[in-house]
Structures are given as C-alpha cells and as structure tokens.
C-alpha atoms as a PDB file:
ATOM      1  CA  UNK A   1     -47.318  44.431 -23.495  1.00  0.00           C
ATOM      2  CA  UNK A   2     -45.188  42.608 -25.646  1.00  0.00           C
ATOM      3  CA  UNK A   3     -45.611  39.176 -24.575  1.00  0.00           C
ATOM      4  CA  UNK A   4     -42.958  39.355 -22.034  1.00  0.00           C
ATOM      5  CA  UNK A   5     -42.632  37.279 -19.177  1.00  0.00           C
ATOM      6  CA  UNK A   6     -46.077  35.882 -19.939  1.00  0.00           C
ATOM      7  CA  UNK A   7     -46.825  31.905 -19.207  1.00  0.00           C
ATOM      8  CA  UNK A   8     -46.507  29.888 -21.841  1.00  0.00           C
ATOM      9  CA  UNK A   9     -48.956  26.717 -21.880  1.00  0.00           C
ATOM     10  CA  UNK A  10     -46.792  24.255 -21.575  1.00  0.00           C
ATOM     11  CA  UNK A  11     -44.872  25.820 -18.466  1.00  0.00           C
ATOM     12  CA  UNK A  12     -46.590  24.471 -15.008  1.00  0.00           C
ATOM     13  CA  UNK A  13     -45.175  25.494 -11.481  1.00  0.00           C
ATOM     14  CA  UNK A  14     -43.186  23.205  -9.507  1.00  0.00           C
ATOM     15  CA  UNK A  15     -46.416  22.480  -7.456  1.00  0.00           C
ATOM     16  CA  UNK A  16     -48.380  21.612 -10.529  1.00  0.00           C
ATOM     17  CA  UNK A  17     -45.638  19.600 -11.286  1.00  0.00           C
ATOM     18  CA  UNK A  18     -46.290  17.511  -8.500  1.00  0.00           C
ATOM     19  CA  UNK A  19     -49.808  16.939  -8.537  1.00  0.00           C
ATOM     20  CA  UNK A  20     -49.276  16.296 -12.472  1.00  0.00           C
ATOM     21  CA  UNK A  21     -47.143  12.960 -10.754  1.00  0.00           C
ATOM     22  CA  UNK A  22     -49.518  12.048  -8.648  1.00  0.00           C
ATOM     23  CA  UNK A  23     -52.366  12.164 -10.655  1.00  0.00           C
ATOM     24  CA  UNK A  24     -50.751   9.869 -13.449  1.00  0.00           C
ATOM     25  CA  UNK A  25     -48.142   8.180 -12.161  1.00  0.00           C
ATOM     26  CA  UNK A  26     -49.765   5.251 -12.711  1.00  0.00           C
ATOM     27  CA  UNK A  27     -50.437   6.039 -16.503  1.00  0.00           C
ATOM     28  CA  UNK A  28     -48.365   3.874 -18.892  1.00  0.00           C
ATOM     29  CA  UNK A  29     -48.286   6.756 -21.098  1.00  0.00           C
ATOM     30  CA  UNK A  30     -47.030   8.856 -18.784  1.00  0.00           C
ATOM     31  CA  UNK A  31     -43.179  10.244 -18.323  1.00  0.00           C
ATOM     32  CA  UNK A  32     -41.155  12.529 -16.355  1.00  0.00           C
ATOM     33  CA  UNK A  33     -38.196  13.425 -18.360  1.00  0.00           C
ATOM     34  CA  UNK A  34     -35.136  14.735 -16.775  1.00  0.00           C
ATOM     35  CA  UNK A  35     -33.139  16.268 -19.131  1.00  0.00           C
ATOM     36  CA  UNK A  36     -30.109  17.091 -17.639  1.00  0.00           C
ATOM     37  CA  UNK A  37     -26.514  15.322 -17.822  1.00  0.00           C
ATOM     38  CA  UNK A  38     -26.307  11.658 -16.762  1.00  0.00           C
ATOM     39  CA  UNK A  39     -23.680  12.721 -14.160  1.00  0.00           C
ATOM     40  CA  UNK A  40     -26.592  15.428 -12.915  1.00  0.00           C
ATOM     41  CA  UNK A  41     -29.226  12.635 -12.755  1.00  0.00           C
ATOM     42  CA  UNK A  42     -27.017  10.127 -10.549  1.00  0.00           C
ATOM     43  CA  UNK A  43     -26.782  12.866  -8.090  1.00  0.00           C
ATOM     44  CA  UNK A  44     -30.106  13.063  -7.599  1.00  0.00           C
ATOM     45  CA  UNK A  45     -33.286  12.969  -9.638  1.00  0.00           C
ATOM     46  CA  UNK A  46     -37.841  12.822  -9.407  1.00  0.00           C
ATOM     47  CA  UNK A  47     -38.285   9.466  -8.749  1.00  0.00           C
ATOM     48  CA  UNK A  48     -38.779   7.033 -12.008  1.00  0.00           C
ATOM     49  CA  UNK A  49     -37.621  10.269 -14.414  1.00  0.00           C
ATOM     50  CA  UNK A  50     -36.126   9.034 -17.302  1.00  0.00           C
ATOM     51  CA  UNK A  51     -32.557  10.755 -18.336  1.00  0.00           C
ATOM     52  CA  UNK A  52     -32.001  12.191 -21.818  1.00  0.00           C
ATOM     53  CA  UNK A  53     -29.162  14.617 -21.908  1.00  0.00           C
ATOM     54  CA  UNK A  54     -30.062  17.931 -23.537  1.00  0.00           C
ATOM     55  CA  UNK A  55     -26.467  18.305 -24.117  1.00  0.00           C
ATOM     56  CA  UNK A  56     -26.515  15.024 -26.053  1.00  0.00           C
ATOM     57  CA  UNK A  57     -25.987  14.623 -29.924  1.00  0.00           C
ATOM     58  CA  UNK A  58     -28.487  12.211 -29.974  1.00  0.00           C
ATOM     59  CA  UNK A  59     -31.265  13.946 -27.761  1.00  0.00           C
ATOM     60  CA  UNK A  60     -33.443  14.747 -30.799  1.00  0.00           C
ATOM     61  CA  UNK A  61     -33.166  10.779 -31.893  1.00  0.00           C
ATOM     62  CA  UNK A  62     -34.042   9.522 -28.239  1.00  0.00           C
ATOM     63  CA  UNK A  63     -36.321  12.138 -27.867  1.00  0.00           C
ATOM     64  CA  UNK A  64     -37.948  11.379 -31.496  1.00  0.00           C
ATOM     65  CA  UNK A  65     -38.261   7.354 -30.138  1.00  0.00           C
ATOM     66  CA  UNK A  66     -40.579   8.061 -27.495  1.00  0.00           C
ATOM     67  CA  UNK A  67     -44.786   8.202 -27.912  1.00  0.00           C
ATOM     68  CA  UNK A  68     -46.111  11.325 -29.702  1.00  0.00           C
ATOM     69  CA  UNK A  69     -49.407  11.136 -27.831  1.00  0.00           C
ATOM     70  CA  UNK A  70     -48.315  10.374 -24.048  1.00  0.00           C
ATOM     71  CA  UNK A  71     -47.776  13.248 -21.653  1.00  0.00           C
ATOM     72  CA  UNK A  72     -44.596  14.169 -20.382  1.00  0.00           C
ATOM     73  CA  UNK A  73     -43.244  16.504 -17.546  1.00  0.00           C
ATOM     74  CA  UNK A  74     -39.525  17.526 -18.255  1.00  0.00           C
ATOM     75  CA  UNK A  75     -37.315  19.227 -16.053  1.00  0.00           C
ATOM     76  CA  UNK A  76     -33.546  19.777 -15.840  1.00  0.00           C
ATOM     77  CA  UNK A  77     -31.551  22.134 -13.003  1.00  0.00           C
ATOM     78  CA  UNK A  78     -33.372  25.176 -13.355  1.00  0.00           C
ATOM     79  CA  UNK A  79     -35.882  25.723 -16.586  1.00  0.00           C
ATOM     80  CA  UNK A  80     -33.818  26.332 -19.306  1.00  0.00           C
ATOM     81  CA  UNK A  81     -32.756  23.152 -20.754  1.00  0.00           C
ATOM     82  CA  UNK A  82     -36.080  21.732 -20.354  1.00  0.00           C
ATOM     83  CA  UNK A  83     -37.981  24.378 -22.033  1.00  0.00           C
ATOM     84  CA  UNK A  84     -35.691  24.117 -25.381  1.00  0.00           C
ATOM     85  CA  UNK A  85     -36.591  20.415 -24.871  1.00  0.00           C
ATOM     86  CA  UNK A  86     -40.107  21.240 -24.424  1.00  0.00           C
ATOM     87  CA  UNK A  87     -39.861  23.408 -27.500  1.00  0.00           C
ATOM     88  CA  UNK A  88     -37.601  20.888 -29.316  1.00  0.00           C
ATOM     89  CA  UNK A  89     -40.547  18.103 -28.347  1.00  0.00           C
ATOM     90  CA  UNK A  90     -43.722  20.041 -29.642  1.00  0.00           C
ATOM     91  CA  UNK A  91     -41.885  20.794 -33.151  1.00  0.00           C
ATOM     92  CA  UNK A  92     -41.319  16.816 -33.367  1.00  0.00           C
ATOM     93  CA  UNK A  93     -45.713  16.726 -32.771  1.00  0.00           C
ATOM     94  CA  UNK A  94     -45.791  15.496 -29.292  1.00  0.00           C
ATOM     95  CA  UNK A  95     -49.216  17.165 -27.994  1.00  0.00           C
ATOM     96  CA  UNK A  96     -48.906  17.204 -24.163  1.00  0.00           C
ATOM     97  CA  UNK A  97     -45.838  18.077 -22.644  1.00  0.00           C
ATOM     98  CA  UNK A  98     -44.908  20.376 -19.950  1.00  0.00           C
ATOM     99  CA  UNK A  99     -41.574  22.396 -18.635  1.00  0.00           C
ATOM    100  CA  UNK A 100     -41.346  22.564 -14.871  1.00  0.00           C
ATOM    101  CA  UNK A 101     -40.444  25.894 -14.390  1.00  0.00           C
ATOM    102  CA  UNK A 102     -37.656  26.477 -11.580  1.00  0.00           C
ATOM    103  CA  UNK A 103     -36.156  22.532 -12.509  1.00  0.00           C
ATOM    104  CA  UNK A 104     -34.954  20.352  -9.601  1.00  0.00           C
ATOM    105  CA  UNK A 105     -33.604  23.320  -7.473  1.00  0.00           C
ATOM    106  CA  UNK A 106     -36.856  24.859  -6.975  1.00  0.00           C
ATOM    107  CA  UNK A 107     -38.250  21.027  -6.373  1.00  0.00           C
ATOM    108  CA  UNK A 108     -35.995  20.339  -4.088  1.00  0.00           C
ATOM    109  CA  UNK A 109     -35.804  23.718  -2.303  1.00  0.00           C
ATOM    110  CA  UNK A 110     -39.764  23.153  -2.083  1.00  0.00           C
ATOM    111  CA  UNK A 111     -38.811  20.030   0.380  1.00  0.00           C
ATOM    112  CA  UNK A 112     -40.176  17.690  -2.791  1.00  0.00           C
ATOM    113  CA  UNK A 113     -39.198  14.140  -2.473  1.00  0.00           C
ATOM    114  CA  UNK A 114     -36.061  13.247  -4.610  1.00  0.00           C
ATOM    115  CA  UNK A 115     -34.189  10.415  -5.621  1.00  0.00           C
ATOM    116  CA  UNK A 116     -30.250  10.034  -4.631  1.00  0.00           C
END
C-alpha cells in the first residue's frame, strides 16, 4: 500500500548473491564488501570480501576511495548495516551496488561456502 516491505533494487537474495560471485568474480571491477567489524570478519567472512567497518569513523572516507562505476555486493551479519552502507554508497554516486539481504547468517545457514 504504502511501500512497505516492498524490494528495493538494490536488495538481492542470498542466492542471487551467489550467482552475482560467480558470475564476476573474475571482474577487476568487481567487490564484495563486508561491512561488519574487523573482529566479525576474522571470524569468518565470503571469500576475497573486503572489510570496511560500518561502525568506523572513517567508513565514508574508505568507502569514498573505492571506484564509482564497479559493482559491489555488501553484506554484514544480518542486512542492516549493509543496507545503510548501500544507501550511504549510492548518495556518494556509485551506480551498481547491492545489499544481501539476510547478511552472513542467512549465507551461512544456506550451507554457502565461507571463509574462517
């Protein structure tokens, strides 16, 4: 009715997520961004993720570093973090980015391969 609970574009599914990996992992202008605390990410992580820490005070300054025109997947425990990063990324003009909804619990509760 009111917009509520309706998919954004720049949300994918967890299994989106994945084929969005395999399909470019390969692709020098391609990232997956983990988001979440360095602590988090040396527990376990997507393999070749790159950390920067939501949290940080510098995220908008690494964030702002990185190509405006590759594509990037970013995730963090469960959704949120990564869609304020998501949101955070499209204000700075990056034009293809998307939040994996669900984060690394859903991942890893979908018996995707992680890094430990």
């Amino acid at each position: 009715m009111f917009g509520y609970g309706k998919k954004k574009d720049y949300d994918i599914n967890i299994l989106d997520a994945y084929d969005l990996i395999v399909e470019n992992q390969s692709k020098p202008k391609f990232m997956i961004l983990d988001v979440r605390t360095p602590q988090e990410f040396a527990e376990s992580r997507i393999e070749n993720a790159k950390n920067i820490d939501y949290n940080s005070n510098t995220f908008k300054n690494e964030v702002s570093k990185l190509e405006r025109d590759g594509k990037y997947l970013v995730y963090c425990r469960s959704g949120m973090r990564s869609l304020n990063a998501t949101k955070i990324m499209m204000d700075l003009g990056f034009t293809d980015v998307k939040n994996m909804e669900g984060g690394i619990t859903k991942w890893i509760n979908k018996g995707l391969p992680i890094k430990v």
